[in-house]
PDB file of N, CA and C in Angstrom:
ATOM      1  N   UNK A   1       0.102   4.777 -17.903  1.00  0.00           N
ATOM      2  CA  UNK A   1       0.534   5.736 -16.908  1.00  0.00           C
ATOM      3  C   UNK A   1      -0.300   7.013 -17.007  1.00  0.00           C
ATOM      4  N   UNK A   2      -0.795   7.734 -18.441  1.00  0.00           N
ATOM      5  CA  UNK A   2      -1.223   8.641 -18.146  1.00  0.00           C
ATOM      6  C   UNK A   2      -2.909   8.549 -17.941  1.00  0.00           C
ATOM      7  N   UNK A   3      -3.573   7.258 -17.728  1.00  0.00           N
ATOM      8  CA  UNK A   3      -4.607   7.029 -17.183  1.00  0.00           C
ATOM      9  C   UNK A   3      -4.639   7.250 -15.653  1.00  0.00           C
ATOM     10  N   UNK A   4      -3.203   6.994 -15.102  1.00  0.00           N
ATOM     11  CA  UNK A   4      -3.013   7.327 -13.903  1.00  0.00           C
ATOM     12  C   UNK A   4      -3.041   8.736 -13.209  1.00  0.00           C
ATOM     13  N   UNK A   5      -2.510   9.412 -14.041  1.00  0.00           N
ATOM     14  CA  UNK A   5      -2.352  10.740 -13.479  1.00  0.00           C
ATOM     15  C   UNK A   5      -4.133  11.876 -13.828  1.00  0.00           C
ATOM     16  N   UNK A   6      -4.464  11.019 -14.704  1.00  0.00           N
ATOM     17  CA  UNK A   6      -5.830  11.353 -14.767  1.00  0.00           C
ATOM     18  C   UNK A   6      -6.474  11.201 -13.894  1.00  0.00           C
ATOM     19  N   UNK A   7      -6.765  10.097 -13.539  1.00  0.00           N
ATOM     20  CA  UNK A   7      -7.500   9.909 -11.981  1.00  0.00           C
ATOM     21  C   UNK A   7      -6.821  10.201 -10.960  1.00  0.00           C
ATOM     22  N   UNK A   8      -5.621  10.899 -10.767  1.00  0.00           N
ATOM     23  CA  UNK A   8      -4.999  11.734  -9.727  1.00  0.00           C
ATOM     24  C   UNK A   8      -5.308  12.910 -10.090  1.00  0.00           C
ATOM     25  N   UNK A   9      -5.524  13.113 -10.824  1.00  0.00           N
ATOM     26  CA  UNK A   9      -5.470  14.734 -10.952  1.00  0.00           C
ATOM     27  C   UNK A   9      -7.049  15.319 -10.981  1.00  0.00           C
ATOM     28  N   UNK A  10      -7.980  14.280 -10.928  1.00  0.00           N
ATOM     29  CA  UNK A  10      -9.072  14.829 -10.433  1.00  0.00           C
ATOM     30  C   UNK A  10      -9.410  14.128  -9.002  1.00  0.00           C
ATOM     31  N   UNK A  11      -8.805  13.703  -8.603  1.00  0.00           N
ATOM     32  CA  UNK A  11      -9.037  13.096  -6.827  1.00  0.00           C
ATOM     33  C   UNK A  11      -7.951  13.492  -5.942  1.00  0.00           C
ATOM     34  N   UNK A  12      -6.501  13.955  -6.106  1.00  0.00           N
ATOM     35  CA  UNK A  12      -5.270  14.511  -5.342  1.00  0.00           C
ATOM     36  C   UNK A  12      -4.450  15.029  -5.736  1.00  0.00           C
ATOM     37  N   UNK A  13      -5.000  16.212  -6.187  1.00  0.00           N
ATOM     38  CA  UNK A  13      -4.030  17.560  -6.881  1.00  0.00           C
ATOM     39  C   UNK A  13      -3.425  18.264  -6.232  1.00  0.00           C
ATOM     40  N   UNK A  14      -2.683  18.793  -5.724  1.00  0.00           N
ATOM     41  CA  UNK A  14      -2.102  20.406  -5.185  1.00  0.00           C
ATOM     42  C   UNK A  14      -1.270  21.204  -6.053  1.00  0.00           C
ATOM     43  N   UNK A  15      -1.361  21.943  -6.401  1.00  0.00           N
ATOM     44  CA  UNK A  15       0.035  22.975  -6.579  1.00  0.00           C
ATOM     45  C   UNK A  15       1.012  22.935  -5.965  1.00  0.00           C
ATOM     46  N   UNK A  16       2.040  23.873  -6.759  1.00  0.00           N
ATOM     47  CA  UNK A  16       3.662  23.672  -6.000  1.00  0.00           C
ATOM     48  C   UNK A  16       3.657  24.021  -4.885  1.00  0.00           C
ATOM     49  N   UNK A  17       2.649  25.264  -4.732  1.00  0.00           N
ATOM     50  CA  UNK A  17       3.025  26.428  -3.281  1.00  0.00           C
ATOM     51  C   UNK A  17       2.212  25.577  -2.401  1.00  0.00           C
ATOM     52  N   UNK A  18       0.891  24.728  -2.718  1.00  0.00           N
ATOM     53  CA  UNK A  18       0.387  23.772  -1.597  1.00  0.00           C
ATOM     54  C   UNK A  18       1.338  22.336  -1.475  1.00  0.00           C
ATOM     55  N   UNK A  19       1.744  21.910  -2.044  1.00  0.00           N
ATOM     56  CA  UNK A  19       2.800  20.687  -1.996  1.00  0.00           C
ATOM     57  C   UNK A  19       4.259  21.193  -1.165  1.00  0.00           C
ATOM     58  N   UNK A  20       4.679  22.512  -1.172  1.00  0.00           N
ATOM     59  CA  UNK A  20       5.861  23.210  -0.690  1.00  0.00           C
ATOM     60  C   UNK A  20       5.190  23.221   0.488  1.00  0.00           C
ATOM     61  N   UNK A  21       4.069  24.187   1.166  1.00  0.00           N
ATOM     62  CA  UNK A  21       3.428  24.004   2.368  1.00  0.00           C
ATOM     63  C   UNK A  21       3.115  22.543   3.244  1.00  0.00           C
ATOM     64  N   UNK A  22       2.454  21.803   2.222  1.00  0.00           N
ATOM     65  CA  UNK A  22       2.384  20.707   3.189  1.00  0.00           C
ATOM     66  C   UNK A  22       2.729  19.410   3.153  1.00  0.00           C
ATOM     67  N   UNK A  23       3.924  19.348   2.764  1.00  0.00           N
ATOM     68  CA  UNK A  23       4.775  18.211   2.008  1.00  0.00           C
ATOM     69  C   UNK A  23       4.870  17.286   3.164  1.00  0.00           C
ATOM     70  N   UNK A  24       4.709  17.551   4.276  1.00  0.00           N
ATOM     71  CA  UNK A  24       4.795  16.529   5.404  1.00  0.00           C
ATOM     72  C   UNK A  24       3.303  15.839   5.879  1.00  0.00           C
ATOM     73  N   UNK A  25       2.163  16.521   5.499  1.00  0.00           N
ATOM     74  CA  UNK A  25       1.012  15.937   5.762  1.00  0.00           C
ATOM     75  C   UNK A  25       0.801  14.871   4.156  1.00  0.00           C
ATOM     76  N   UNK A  26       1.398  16.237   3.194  1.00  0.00           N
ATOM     77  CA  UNK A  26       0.675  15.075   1.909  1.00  0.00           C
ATOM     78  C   UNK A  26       1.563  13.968   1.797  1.00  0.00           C
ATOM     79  N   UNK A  27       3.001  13.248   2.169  1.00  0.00           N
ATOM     80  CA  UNK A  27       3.600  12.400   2.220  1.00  0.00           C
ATOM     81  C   UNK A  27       2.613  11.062   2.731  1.00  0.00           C
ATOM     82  N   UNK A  28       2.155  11.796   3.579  1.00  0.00           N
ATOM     83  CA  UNK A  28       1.144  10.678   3.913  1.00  0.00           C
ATOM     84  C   UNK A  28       0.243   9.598   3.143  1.00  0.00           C
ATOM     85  N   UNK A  29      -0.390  10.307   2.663  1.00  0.00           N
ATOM     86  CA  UNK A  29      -1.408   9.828   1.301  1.00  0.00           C
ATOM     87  C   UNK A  29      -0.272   8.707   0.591  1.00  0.00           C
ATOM     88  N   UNK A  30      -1.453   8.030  -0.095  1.00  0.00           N
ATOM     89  CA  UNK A  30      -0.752   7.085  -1.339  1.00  0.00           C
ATOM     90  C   UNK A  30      -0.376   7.719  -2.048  1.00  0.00           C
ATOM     91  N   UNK A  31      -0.923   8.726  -2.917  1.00  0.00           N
ATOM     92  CA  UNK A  31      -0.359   8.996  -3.873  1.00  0.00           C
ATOM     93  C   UNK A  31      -0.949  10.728  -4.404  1.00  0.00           C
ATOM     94  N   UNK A  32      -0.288  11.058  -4.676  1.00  0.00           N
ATOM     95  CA  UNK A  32      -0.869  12.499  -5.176  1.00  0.00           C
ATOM     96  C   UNK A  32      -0.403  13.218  -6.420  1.00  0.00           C
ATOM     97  N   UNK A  33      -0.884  14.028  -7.247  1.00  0.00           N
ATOM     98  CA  UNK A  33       0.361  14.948  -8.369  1.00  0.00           C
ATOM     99  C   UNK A  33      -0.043  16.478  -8.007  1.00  0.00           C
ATOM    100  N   UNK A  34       1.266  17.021  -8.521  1.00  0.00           N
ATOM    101  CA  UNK A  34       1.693  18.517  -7.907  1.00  0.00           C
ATOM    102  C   UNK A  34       1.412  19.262  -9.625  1.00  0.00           C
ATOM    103  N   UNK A  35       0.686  20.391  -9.578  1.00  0.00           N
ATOM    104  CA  UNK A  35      -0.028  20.686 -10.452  1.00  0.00           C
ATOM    105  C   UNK A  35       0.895  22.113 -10.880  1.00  0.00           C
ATOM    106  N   UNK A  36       0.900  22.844 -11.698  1.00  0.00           N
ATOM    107  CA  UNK A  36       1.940  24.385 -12.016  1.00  0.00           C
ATOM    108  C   UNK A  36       0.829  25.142 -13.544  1.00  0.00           C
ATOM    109  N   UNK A  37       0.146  25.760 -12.705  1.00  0.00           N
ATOM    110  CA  UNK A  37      -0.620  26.121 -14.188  1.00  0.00           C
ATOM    111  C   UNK A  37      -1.521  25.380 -14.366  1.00  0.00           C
ATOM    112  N   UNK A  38      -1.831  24.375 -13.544  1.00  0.00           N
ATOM    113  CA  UNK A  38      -3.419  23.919 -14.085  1.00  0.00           C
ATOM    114  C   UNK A  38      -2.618  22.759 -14.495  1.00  0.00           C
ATOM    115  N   UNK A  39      -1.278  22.562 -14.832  1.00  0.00           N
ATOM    116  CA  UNK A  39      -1.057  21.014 -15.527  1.00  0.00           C
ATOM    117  C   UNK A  39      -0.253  20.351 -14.585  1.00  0.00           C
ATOM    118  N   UNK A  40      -0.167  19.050 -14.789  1.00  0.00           N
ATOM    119  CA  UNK A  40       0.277  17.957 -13.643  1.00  0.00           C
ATOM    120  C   UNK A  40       1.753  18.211 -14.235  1.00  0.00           C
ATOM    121  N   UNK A  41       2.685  18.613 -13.377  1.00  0.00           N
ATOM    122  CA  UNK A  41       4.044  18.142 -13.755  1.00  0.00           C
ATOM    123  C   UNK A  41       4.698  17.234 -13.032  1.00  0.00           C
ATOM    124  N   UNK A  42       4.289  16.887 -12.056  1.00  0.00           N
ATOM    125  CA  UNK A  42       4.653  15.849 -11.162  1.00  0.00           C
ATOM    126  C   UNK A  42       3.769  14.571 -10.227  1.00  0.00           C
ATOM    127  N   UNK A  43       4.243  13.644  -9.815  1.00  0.00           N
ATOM    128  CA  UNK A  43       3.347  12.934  -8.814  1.00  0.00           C
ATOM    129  C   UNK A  43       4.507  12.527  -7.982  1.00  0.00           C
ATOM    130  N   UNK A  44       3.400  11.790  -7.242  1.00  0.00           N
ATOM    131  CA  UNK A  44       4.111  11.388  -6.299  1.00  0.00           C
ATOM    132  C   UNK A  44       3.508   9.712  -5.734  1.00  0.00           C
ATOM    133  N   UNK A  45       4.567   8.969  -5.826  1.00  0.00           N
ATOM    134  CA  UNK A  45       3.740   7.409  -5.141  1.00  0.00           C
ATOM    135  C   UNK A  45       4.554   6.788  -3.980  1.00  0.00           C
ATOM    136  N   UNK A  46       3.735   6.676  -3.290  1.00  0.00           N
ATOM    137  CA  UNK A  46       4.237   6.089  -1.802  1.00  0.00           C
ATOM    138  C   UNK A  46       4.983   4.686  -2.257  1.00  0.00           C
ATOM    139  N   UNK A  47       5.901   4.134  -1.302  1.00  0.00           N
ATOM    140  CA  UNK A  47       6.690   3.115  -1.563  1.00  0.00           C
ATOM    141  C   UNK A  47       5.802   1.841  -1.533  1.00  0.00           C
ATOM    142  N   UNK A  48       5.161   1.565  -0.829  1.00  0.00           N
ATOM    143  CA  UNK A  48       3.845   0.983  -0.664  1.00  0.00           C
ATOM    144  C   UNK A  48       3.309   0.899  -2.130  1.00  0.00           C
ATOM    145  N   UNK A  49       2.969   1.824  -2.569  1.00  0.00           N
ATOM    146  CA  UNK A  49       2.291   1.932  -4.230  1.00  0.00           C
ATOM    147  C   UNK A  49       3.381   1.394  -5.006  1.00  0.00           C
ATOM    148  N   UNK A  50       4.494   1.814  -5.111  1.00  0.00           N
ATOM    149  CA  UNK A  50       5.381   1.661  -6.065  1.00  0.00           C
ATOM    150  C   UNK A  50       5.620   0.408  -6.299  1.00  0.00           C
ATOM    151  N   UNK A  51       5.771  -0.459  -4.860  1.00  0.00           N
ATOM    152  CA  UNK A  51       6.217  -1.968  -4.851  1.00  0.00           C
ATOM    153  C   UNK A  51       4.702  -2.740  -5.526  1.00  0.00           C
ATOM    154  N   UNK A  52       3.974  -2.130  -5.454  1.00  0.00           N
ATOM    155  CA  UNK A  52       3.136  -2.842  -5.851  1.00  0.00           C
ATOM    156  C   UNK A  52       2.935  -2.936  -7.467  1.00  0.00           C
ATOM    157  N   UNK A  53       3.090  -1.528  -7.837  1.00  0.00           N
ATOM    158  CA  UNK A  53       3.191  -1.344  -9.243  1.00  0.00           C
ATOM    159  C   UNK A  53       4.438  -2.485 -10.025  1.00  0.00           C
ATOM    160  N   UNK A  54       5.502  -2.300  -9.148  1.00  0.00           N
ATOM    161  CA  UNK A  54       6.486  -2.886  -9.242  1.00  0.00           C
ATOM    162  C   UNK A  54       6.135  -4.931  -9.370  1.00  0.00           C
ATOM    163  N   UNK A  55       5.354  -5.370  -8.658  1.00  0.00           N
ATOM    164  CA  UNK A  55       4.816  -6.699  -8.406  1.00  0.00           C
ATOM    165  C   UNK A  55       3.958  -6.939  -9.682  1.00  0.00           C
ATOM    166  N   UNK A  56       2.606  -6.006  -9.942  1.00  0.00           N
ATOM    167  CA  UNK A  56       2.377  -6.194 -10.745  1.00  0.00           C
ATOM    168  C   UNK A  56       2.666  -6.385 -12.236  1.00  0.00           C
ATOM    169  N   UNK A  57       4.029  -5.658 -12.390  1.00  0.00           N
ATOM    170  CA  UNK A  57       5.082  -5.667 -13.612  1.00  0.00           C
ATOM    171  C   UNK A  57       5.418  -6.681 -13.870  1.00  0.00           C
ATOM    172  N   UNK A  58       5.979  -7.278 -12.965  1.00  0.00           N
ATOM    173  CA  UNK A  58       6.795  -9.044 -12.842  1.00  0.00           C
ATOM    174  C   UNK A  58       5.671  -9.768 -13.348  1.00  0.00           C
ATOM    175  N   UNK A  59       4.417  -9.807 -12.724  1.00  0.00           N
ATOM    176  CA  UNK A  59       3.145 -10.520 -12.964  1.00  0.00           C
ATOM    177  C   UNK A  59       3.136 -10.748 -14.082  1.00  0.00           C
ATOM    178  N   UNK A  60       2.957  -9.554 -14.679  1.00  0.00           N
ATOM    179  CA  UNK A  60       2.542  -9.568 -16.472  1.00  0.00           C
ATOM    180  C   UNK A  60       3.511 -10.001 -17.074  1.00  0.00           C
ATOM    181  N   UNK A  61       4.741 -10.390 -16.900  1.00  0.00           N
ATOM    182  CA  UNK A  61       6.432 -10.508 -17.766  1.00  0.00           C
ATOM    183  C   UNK A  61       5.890 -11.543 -17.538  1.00  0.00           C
ATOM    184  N   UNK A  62       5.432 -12.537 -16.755  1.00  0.00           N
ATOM    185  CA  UNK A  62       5.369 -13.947 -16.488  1.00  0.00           C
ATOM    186  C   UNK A  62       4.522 -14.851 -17.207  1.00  0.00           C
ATOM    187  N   UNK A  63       5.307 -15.637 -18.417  1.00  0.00           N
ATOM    188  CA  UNK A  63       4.285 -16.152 -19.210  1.00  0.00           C
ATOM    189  C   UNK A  63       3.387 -17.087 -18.593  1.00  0.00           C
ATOM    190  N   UNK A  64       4.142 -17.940 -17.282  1.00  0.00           N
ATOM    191  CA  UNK A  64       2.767 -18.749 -17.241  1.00  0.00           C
ATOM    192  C   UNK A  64       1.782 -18.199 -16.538  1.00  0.00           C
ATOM    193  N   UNK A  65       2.329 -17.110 -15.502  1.00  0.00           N
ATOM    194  CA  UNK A  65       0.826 -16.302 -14.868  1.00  0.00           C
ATOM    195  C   UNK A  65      -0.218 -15.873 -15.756  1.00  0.00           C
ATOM    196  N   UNK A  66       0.342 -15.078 -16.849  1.00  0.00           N
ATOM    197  CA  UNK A  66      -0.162 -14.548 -18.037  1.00  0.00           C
ATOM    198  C   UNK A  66      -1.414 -15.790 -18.694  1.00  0.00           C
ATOM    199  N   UNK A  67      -0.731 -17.137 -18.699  1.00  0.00           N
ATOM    200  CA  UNK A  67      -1.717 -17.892 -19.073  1.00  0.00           C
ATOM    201  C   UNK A  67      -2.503 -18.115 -17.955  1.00  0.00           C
ATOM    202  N   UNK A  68      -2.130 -18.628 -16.702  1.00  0.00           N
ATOM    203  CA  UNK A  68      -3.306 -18.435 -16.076  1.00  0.00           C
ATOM    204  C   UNK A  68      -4.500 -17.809 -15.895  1.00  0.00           C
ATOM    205  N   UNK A  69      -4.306 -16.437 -16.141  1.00  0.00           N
ATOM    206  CA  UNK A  69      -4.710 -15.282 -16.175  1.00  0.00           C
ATOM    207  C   UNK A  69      -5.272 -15.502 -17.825  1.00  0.00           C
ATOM    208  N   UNK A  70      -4.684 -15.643 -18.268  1.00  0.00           N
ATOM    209  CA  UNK A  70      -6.270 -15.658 -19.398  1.00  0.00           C
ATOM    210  C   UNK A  70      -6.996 -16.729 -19.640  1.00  0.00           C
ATOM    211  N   UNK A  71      -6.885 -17.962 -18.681  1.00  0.00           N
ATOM    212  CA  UNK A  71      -7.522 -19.141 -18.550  1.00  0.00           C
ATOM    213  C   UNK A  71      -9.050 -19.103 -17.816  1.00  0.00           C
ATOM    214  N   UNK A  72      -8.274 -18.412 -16.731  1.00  0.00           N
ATOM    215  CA  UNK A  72      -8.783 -18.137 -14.959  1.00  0.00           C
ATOM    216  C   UNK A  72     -10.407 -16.830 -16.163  1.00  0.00           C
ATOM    217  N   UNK A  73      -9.669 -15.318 -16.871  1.00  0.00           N
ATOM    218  CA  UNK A  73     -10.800 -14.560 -17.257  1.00  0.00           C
ATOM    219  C   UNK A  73     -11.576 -15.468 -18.375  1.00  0.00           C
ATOM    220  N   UNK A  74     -11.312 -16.608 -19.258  1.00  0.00           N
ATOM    221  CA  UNK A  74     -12.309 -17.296 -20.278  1.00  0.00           C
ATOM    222  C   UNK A  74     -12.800 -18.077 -19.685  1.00  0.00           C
ATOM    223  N   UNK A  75     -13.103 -18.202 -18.435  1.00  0.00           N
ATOM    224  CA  UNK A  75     -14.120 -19.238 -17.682  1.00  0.00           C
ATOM    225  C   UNK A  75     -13.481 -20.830 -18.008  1.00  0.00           C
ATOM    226  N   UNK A  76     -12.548 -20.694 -18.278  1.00  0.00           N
ATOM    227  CA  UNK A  76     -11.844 -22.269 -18.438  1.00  0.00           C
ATOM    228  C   UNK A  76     -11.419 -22.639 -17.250  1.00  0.00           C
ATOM    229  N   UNK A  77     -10.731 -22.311 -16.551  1.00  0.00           N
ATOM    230  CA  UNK A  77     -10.101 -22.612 -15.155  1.00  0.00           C
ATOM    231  C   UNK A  77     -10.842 -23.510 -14.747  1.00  0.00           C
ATOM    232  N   UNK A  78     -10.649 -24.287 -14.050  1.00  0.00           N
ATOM    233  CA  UNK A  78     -11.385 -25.390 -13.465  1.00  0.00           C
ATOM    234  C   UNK A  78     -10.541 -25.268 -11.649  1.00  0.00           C
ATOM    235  N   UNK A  79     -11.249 -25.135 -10.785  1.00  0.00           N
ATOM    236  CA  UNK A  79     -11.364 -25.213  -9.288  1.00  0.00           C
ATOM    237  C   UNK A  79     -11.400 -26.630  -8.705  1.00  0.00           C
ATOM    238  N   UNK A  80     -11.106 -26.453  -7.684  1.00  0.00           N
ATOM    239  CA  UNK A  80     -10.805 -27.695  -7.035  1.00  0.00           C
ATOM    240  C   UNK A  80     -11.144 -27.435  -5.497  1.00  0.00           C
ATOM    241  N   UNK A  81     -12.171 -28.228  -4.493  1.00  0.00           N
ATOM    242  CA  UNK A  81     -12.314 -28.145  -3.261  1.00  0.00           C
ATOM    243  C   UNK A  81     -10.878 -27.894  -2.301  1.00  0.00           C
ATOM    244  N   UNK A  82     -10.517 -27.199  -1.508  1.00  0.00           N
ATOM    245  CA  UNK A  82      -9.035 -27.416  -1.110  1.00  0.00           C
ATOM    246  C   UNK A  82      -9.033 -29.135  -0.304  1.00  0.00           C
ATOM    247  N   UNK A  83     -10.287 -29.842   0.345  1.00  0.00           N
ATOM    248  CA  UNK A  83     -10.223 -30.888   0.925  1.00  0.00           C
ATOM    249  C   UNK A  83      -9.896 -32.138  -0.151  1.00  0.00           C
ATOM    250  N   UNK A  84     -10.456 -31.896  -1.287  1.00  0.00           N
ATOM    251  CA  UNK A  84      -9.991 -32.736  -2.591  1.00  0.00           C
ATOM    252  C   UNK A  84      -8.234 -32.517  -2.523  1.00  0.00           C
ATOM    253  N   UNK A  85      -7.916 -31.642  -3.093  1.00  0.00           N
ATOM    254  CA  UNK A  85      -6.318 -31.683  -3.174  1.00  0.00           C
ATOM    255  C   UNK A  85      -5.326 -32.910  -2.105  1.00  0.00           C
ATOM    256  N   UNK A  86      -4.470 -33.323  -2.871  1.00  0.00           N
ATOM    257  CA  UNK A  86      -3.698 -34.554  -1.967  1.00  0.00           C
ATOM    258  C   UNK A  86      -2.835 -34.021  -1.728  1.00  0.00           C
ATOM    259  N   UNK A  87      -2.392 -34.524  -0.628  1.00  0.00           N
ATOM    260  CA  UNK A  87      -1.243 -33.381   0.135  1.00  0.00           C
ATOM    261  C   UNK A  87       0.009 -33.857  -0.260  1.00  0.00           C
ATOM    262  N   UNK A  88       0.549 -34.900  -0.954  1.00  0.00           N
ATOM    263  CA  UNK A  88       1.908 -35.509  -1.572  1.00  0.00           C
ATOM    264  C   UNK A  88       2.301 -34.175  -2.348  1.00  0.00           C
TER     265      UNK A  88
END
């Protein structure tokens, strides 16, 4: 998480008094953090972001994705034409 707010906080920062001003334009954006002194005390993630963060969570809890996923990155995975596959 706080890799996250790192790369927010040098690509979509505002302060309180700019986040108080334009809380209806920056809603917009994916994602942003609200800064007080130079330090991040807050962010903010669109629902859009969140569900996704949220998806990706489940992903990783999932042991057999998990193996896939380290099958699929050690070049083991083995592929298949989709016209090969039998449709039973």
């Amino acid at each position: 998480m706080w890799r996250i707010i790192q790369i927010m906080k040098s690509e979509s920062t505002v302060n309180v008094t700019e986040a108080q001003a334009n809380l209806p334009r920056l809603i917009r954006k994916d994602s942003f953090a609200i800064s007080r002194h130079g330090k991040v005390v807050g962010v903010y993630l669109s629902k859009d972001r969140i569900e996704a963060l949220i998806e990706t969570m489940e992903l990783l809890g999932d042991e057999k994705f998990m193996a896939a996923l380290r099958e699929y990155e050690s070049g083991k995975m083995k592929f298949k034409d989709i016209d090969e596959l039998d449709e039973n």
